[in-house]
C-alpha atoms as a PDB file:
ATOM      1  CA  UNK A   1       8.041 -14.407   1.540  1.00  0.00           C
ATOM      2  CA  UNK A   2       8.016 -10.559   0.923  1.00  0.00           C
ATOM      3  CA  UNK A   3      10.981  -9.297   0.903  1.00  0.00           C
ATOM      4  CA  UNK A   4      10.686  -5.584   3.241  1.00  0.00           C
ATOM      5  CA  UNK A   5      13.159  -2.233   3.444  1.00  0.00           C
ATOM      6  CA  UNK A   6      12.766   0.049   6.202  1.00  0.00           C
ATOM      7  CA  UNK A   7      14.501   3.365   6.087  1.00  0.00           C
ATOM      8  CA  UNK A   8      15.065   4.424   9.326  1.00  0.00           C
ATOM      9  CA  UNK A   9      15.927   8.780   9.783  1.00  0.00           C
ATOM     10  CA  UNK A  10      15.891  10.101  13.601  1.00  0.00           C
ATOM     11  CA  UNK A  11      14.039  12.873  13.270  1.00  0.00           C
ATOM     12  CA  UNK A  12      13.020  13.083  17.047  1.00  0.00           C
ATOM     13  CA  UNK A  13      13.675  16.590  18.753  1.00  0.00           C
ATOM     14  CA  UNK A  14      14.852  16.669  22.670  1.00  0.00           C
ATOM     15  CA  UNK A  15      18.342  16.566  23.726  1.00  0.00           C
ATOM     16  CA  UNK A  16      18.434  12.880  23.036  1.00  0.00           C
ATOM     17  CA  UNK A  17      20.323  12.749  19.403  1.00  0.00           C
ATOM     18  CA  UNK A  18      20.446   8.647  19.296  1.00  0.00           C
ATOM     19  CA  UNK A  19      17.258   6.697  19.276  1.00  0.00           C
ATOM     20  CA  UNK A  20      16.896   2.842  18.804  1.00  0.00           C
ATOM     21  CA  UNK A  21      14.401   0.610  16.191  1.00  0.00           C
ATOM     22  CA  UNK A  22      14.066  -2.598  17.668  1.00  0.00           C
ATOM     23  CA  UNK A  23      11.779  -5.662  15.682  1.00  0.00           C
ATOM     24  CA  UNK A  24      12.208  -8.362  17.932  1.00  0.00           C
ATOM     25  CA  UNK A  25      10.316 -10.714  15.299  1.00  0.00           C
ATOM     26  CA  UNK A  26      12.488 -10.092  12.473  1.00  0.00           C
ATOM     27  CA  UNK A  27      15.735  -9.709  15.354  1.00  0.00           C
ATOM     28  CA  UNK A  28      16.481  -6.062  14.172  1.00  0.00           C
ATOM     29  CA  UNK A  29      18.186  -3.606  16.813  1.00  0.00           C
ATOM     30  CA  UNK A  30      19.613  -0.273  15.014  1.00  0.00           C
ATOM     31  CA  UNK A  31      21.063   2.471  16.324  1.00  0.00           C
ATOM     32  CA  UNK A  32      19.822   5.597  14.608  1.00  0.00           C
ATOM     33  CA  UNK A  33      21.649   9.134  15.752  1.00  0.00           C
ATOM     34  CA  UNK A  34      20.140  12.437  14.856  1.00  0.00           C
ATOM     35  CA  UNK A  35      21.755  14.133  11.834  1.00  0.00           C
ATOM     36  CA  UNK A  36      23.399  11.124  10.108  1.00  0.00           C
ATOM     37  CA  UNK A  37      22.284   9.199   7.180  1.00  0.00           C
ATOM     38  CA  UNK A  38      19.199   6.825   7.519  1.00  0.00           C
ATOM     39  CA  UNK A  39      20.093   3.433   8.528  1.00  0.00           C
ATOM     40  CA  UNK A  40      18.130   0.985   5.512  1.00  0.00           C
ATOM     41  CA  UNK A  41      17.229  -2.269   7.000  1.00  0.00           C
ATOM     42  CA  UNK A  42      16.318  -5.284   4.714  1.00  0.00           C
ATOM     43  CA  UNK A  43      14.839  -8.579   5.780  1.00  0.00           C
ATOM     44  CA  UNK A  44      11.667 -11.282   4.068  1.00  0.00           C
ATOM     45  CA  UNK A  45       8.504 -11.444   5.956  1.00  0.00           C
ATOM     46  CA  UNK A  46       7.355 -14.965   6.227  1.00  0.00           C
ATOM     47  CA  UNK A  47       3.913 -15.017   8.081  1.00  0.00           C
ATOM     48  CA  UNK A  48       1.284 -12.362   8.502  1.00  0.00           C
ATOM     49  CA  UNK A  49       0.815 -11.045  11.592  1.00  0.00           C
ATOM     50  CA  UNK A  50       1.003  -7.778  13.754  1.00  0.00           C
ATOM     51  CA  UNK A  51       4.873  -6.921  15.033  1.00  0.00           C
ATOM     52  CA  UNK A  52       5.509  -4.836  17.796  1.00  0.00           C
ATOM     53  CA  UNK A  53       8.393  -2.500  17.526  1.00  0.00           C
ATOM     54  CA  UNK A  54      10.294   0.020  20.034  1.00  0.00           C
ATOM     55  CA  UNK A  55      13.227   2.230  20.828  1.00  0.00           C
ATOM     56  CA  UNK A  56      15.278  -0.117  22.862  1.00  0.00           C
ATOM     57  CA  UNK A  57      16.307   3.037  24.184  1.00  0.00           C
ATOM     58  CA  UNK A  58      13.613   4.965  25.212  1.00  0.00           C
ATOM     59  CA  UNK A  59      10.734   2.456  25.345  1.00  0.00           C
ATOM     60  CA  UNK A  60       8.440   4.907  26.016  1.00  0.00           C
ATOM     61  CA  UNK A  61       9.064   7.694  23.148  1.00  0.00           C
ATOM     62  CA  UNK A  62       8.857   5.772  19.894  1.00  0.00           C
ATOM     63  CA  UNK A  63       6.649   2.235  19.146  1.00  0.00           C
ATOM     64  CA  UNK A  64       4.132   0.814  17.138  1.00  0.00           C
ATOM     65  CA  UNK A  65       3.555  -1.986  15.206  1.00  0.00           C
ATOM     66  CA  UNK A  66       4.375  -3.269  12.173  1.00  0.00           C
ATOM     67  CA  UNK A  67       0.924  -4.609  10.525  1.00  0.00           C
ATOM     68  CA  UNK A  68       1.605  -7.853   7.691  1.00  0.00           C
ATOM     69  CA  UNK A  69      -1.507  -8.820   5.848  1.00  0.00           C
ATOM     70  CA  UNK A  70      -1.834 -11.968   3.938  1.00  0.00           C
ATOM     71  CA  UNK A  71      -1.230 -11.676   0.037  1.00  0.00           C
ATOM     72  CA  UNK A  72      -4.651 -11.194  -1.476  1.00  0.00           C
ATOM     73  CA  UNK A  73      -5.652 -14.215  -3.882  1.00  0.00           C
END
């Protein structure tokens, strides 16, 4: 039940100036263009678990994983 803000900044260099953040889990898709302000991104985590996420754009340029541990006791 943690509550979770990302701040997403494009920061990638190349010709590309948008790049995507996708968390299928949590069903976040942002667009996030090169230059602008960061995108902030709010949402509770209910579960632990590990959460894949990618550049719906460019799959293969940005990824990783989100990693959720359970609260300690």
């Amino acid at each position: 039940g943690d509550k979770v803000t990302l701040v997403l900044k494009n920061e990638v260099p190349g010709t590309a100036v948008t790049h995507g953040f996708e968390l299928p889990a949590f069903k976040i898709s942002e667009i996030v263009t090169r230059g602008e302000k960061p995108k902030v991104v709010h949402f509770t985590v209910d579960k632990p678990g590990t959460y894949p996420y990618y550049c719906q754009l460019h799959p293969g340029h940005v990824g990783g994983q989100l990693l959720v541990e359970p609260a300690a006791k």
